[in-house]
Protein backbone atom coordinates (compact mmCIF):
# COMPACT_ATOMS: atom_id res chain seq x y z
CA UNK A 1 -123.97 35.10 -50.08
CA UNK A 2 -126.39 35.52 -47.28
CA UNK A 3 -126.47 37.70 -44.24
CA UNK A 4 -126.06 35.07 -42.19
CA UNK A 5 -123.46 33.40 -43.98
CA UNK A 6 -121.67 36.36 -44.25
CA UNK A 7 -121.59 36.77 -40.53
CA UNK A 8 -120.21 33.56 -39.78
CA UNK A 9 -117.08 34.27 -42.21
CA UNK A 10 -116.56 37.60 -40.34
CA UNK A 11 -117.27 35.82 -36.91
CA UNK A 12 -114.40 32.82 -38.15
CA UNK A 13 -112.44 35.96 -38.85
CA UNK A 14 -112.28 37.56 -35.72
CA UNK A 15 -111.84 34.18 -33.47
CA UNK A 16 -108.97 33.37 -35.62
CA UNK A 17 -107.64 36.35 -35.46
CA UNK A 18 -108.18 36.60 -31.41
CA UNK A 19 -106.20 33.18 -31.80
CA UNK A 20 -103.39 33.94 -33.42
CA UNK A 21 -102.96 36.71 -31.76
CA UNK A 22 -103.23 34.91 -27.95
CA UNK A 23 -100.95 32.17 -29.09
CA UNK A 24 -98.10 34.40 -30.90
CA UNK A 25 -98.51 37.63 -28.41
CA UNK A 26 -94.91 37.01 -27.10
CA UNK A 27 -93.02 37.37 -30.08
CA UNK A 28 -95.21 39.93 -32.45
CA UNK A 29 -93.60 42.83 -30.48
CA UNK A 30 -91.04 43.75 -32.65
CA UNK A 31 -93.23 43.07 -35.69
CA UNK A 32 -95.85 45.66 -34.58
CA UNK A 33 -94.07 47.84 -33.44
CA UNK A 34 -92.73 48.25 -37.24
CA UNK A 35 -95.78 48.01 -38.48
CA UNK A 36 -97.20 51.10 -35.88
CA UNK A 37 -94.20 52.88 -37.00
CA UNK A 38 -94.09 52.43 -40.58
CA UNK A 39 -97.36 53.41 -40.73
CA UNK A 40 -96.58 56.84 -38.59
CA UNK A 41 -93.90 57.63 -41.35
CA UNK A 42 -95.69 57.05 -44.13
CA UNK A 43 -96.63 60.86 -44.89
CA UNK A 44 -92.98 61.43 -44.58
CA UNK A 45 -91.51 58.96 -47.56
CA UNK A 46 -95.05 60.19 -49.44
CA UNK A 47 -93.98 64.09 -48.92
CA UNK A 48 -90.24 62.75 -49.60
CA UNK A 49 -91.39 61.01 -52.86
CA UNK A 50 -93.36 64.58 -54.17
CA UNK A 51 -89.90 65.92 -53.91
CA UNK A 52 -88.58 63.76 -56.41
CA UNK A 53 -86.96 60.97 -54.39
CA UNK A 54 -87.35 57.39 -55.39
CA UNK A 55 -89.61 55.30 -52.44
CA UNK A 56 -86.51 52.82 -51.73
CA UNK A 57 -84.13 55.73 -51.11
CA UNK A 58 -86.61 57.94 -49.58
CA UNK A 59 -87.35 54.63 -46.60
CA UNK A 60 -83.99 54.36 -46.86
CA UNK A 61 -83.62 58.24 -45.40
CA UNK A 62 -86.03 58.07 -43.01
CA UNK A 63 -85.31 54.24 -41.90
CA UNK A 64 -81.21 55.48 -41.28
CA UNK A 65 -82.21 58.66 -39.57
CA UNK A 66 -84.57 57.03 -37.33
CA UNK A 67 -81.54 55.04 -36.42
CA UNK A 68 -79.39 57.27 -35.86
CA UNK A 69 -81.60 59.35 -33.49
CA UNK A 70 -82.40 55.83 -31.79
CA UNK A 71 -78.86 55.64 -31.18
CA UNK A 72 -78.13 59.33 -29.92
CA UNK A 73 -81.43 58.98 -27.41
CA UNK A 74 -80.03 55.60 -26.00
CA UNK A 75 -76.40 56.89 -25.14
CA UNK A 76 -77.70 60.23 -24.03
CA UNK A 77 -80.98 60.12 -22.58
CA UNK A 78 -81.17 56.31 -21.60
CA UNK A 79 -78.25 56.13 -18.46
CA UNK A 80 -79.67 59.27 -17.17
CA UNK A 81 -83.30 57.85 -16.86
CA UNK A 82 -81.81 54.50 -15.56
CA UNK A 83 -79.83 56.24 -13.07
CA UNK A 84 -83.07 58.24 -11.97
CA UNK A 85 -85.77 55.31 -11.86
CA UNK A 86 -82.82 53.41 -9.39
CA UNK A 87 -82.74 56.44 -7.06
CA UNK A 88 -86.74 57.10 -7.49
CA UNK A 89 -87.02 52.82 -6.32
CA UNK A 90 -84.36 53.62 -3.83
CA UNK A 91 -85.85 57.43 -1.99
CA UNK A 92 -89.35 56.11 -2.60
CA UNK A 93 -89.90 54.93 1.31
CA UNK A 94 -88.25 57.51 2.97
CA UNK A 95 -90.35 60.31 0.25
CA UNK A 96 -93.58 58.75 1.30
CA UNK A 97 -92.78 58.28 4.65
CA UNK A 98 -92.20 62.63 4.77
CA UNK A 99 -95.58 62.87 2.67
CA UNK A 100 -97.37 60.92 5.53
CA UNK A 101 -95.50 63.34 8.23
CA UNK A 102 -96.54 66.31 6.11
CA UNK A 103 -100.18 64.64 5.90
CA UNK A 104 -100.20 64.20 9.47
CA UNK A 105 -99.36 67.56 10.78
CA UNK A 106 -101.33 69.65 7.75
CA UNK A 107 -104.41 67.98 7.31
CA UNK A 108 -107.42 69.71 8.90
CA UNK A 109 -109.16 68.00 11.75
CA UNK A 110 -112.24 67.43 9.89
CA UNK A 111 -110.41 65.32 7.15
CA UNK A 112 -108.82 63.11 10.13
CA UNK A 113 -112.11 62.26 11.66
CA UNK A 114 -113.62 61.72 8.64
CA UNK A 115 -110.71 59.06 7.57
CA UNK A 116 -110.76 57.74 11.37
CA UNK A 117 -114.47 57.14 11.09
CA UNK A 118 -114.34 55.31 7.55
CA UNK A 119 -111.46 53.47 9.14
CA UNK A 120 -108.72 54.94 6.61
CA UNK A 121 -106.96 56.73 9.19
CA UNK A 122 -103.16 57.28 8.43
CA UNK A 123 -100.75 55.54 10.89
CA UNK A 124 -98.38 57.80 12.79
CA UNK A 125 -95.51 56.63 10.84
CA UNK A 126 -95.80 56.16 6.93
CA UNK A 127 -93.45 53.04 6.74
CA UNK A 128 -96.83 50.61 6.41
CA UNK A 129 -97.72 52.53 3.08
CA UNK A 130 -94.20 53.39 2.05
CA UNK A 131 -93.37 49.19 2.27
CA UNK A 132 -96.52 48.78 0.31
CA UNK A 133 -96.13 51.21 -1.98
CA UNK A 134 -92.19 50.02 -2.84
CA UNK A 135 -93.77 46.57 -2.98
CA UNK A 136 -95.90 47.20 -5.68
CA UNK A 137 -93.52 49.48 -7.86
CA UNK A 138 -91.13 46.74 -7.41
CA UNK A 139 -93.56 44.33 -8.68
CA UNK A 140 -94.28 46.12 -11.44
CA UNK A 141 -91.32 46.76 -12.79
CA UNK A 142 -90.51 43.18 -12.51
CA UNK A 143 -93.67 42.76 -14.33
CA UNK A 144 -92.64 44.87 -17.36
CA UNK A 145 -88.98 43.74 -17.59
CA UNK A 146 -90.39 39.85 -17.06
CA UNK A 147 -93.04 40.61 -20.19
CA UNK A 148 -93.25 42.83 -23.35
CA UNK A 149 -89.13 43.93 -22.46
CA UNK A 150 -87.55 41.50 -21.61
CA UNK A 151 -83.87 41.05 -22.84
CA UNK A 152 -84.86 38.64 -26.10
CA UNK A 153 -87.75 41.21 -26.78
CA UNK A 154 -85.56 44.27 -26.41
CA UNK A 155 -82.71 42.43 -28.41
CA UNK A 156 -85.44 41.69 -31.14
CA UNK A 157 -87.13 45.70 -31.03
CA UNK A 158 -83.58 46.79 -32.12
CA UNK A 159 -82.79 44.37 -34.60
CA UNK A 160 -86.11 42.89 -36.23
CA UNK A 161 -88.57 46.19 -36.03
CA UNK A 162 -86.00 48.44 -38.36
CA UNK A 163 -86.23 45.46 -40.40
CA UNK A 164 -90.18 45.54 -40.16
CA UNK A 165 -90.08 49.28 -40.46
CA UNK A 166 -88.29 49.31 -43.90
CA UNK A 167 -89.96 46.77 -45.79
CA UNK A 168 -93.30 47.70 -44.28
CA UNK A 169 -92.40 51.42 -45.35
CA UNK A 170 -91.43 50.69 -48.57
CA UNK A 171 -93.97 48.30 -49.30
CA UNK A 172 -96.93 50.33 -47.48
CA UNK A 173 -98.88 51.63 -50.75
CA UNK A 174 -98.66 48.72 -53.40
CA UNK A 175 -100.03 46.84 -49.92
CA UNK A 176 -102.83 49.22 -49.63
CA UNK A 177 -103.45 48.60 -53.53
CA UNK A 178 -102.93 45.04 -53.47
CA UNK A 179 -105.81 44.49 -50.57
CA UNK A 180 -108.18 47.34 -52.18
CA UNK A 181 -108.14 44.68 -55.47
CA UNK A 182 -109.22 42.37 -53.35
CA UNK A 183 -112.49 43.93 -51.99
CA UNK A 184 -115.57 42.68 -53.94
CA UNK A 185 -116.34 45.09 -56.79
CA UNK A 186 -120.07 45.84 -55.63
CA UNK A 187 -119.15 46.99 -52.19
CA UNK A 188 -115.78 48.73 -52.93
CA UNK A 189 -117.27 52.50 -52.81
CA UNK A 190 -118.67 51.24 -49.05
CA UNK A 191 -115.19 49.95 -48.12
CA UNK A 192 -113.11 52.66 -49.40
CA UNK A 193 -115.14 54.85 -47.43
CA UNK A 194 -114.99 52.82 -44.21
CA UNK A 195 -111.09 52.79 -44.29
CA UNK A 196 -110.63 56.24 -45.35
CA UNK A 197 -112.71 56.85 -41.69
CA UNK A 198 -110.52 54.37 -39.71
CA UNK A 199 -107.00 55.85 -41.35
CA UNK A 200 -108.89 59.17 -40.36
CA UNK A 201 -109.28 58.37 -36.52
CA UNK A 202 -106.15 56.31 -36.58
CA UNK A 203 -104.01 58.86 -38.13
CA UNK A 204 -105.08 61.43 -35.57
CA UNK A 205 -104.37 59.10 -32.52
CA UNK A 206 -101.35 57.33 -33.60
CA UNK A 207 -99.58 60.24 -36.28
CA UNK A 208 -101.26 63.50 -34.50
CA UNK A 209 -101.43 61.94 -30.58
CA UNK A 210 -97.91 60.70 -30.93
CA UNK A 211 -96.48 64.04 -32.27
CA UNK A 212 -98.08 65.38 -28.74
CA UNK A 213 -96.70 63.40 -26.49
CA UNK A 214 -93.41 63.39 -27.85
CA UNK A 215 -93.27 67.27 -27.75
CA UNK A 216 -95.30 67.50 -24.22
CA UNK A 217 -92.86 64.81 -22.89
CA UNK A 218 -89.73 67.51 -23.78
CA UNK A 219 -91.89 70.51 -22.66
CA UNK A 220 -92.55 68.85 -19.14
CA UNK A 221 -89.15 67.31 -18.77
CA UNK A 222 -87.24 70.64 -19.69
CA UNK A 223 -89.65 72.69 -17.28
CA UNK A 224 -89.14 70.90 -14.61
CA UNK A 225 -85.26 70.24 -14.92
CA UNK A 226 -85.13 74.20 -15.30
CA UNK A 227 -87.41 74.35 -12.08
CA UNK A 228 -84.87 72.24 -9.94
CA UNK A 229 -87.37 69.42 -9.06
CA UNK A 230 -85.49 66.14 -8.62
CA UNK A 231 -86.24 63.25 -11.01
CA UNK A 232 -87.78 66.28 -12.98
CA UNK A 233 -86.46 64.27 -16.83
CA UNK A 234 -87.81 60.67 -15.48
CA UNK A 235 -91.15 62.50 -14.59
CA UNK A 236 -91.94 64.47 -17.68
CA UNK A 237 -91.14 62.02 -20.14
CA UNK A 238 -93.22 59.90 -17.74
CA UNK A 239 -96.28 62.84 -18.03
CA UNK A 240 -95.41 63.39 -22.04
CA UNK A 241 -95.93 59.62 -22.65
CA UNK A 242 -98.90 58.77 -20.68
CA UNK A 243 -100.31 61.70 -22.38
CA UNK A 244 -101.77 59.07 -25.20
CA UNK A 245 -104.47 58.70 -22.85
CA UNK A 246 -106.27 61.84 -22.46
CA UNK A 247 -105.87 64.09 -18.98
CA UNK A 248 -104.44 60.43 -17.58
CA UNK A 249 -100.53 61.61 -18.06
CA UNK A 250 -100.95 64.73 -16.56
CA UNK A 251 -103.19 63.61 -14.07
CA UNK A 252 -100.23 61.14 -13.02
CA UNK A 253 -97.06 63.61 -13.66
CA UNK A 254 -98.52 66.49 -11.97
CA UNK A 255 -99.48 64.34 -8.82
CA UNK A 256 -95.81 62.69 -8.89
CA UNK A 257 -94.42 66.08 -9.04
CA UNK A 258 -96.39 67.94 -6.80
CA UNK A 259 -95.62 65.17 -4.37
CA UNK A 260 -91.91 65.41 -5.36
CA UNK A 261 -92.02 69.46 -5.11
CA UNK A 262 -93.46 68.64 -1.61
CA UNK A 263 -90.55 66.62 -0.28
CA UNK A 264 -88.00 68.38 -1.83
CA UNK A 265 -88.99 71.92 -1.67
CA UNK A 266 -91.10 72.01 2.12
CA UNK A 267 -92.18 74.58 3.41
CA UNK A 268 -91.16 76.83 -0.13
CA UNK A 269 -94.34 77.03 -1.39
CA UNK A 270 -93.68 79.17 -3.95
CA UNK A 271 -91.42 76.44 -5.75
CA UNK A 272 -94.46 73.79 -5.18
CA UNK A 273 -96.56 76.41 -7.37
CA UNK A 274 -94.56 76.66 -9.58
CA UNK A 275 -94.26 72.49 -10.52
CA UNK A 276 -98.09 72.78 -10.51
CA UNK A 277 -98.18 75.47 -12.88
CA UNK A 278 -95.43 73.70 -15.11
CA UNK A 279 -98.29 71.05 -15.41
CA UNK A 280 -101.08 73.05 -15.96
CA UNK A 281 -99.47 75.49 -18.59
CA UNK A 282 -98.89 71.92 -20.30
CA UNK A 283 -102.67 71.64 -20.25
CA UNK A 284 -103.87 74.74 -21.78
CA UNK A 285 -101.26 74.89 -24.44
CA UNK A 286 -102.03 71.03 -25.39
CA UNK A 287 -105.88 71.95 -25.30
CA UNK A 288 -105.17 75.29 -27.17
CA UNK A 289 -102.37 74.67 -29.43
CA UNK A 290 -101.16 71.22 -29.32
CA UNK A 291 -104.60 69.11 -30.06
CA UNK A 292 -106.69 71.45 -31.89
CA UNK A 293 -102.95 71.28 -34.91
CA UNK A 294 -102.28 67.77 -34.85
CA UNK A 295 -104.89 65.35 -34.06
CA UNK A 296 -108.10 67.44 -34.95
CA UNK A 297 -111.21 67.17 -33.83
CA UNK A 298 -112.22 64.11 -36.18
CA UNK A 299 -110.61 61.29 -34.54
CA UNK A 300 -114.17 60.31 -32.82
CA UNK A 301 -112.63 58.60 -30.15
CA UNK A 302 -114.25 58.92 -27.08
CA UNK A 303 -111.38 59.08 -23.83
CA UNK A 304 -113.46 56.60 -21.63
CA UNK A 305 -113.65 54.01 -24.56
CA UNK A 306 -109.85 54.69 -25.16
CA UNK A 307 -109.28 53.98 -21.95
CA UNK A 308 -111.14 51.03 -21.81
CA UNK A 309 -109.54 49.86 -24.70
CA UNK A 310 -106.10 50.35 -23.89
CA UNK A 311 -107.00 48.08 -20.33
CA UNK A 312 -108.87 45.63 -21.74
CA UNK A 313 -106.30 45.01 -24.75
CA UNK A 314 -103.31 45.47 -22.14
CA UNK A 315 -104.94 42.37 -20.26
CA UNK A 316 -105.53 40.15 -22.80
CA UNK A 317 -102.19 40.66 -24.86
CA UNK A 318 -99.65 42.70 -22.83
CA UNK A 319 -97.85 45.33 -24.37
CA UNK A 320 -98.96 44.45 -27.92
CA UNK A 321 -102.32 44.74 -27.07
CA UNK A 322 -101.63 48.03 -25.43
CA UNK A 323 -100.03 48.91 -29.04
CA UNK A 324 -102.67 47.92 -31.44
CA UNK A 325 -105.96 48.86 -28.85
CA UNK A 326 -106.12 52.77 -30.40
CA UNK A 327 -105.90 51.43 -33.92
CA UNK A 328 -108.72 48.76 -33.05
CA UNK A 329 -110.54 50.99 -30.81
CA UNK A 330 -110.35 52.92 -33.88
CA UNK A 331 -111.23 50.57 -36.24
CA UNK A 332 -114.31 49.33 -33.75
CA UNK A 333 -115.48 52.87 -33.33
CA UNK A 334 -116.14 53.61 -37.04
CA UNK A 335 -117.68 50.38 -37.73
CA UNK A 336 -120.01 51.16 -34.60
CA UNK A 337 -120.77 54.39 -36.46
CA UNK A 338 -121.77 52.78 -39.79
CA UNK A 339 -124.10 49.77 -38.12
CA UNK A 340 -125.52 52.55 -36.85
CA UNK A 341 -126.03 54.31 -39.15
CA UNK A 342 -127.12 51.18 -40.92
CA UNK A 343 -129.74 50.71 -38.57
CA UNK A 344 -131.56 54.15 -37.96
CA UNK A 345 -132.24 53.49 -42.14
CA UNK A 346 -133.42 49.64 -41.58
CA UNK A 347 -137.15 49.00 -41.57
CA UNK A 348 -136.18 47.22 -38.60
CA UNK A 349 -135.55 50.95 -37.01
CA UNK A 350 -138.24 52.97 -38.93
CA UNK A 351 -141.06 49.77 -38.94
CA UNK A 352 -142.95 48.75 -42.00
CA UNK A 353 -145.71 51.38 -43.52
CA UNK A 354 -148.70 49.40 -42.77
CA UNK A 355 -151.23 49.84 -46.02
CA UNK A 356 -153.92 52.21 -45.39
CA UNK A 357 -157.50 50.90 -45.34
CA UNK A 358 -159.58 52.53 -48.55
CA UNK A 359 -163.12 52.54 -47.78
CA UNK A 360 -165.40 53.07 -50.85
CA UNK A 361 -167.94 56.02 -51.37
CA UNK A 362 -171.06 54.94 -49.55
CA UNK A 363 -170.03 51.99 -47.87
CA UNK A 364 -167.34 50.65 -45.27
């Protein structure tokens, strides 16, 4: 097969791919969702299976456990972050409203000529920004119930995705066999090693990344609960889960909470330090402790391009696209690598040797 031909089969590849995932975006939810977490629990039923345990009954363990901590986490955990996100929609113009106040009489003189020159300057009363800013959490909450959670798609996450889950789970390694049979004989060394680099970078994103903001969501929630801040659970799951993008979830908690410490705690400024510190202890020990353990330092994945990634995907497909863009940005960031590599070893790269003239004793 030719190069070129080659490249169109890939090319058809990809736009039918793009396709089928545009038209069906709506209802693969549930179905990768199992897929993402099958594929996170596959070291368990393989570290289940060295101990002896058949694969059915070890998926079978992990599937029913999952469950059951499912369950626990919605009675316990769910009301209390309902209840919080109504009275966080509900204080939120009256919080930013103080913030402005607190603005207004704080703020040197410099900064409010500088924001009255640039035309930016605060009104004396926050309700302008506090309308705005209700406005546009109300929107998008309405935008997130109205898309990837809506009640069919939260009906089908609890009852298809297990589903998905098991037989994915169960199934996960005679799949891996079945496709590596597939790949043509002369270029399976080149393959093998190509996947083993994308389950490398996905592995530390989706296994090792997960792991962190699972355990930075509890460390941030307890913290701050045990520091008195209001909405202090709501907030650090918030932080812990944003944390997939790098410095963006605690960017975004510790801003909500100082701003929340502000309001609540005003003029104790020793409690204020104390929420920022929460935030930045986060920091060093998931830079220190956290990162370095579970993801690595091979993942290869660069935060800007995650990001990007997790945007652009989020656009096109909604929250399946914000589900499969680390595995793809993955998957596109090794491939990158090995063109690349490709290339700096082309002739196109290094250029032809050009034959060297010989010029006989004695005459040209």
């Amino acid at each position: 097969m030719t190069v070129q031909r080659q490249v169109s089969v890939w090319l058809t590849v990809l736009a039918a791919f793009v396709a089928f995932m545009w038209l069906f975006a709506d209802i693969l939810l549930p179905f990768i969702a199992g897929i993402v977490l099958a594929y996170f629990l596959d070291p368990v039923a393989d570290a289940l299976e060295r101990l002896k345990l058949p694969r059915l009954a070890a998926t079978l363990v992990i599937v029913l456990t999952s469950a059951v901590a499912l369950v626990l986490v919605l009675l316990l955990i769910a009301p209390l972050i309902g209840d919080q996100i109504g009275k966080f929609a509900e204080r939120l113009p009256s919080d930013v409203s103080t913030l402005v106040a607190l603005f207004n009489d704080l703020a040197p003189a410099w900064l409010k000529e500088l924001l009255a020159k640039s035309s930016a300057n605060l009104p004396e009363t926050g309700s302008d920004i506090a309308t705005k800013a209700a406005g546009w959490v109300a929107k998008l909450l309405q935008s997130i119930l109205s898309g990837g959670l809506a009640l069919f798609n939260l009906m089908s996450l609890l009852i298809i995705t297990p589903l998905v889950t098991f037989y994915m789970l169960n199934d996960w390694d005679r799949m891996v066999a079945r496709v590596d049979s597939w790949v043509p004989r002369d270029h399976v060394g080149t393959v093998r090693s190509i996947a083993g680099d994308i389950n490398t970078a996905m592995a530390g994103f989706i296994r090792g990344q997960g792991t962190v903001c699972m355990l930075l969501g509890i460390l941030y929630a307890a913290a701050l609960i045990a520091a008195g801040l209001n909405f202090g659970l709501l907030i650090g799951l918030t932080a812990g889960l944003l944390s997939f993008i790098p410095f963006v979830g605690a960017a975004i908690g510790g801003i909500l909470a100082v701003a929340t410490a502000m309001v609540q705690f005003w003029p104790d400024w020793t409690q204020i330090l104390i929420v920022a510190a929460i935030f930045a202890a986060g920091q060093f020990i998931e830079g220190n402790f956290l990162s370095p353990k579970l993801v690595g330092q091979s993942v290869g994945l660069h935060p800007v391009w995650l990001m990007f990634a997790l945007l652009a995907f989020g656009f096109l497909f909604g929250f399946v696209g914000i589900l499969l863009a680390v595995p793809l940005a993955a998957a596109i960031g090794v491939l990158s690598r090995f063109f690349l590599k490709q290339y700096l070893a082309s002739n196109l790269y290094l250029g032809v040797a050009k034959p060297t003239k010989v010029v006989p004793p004695g005459g040209e």
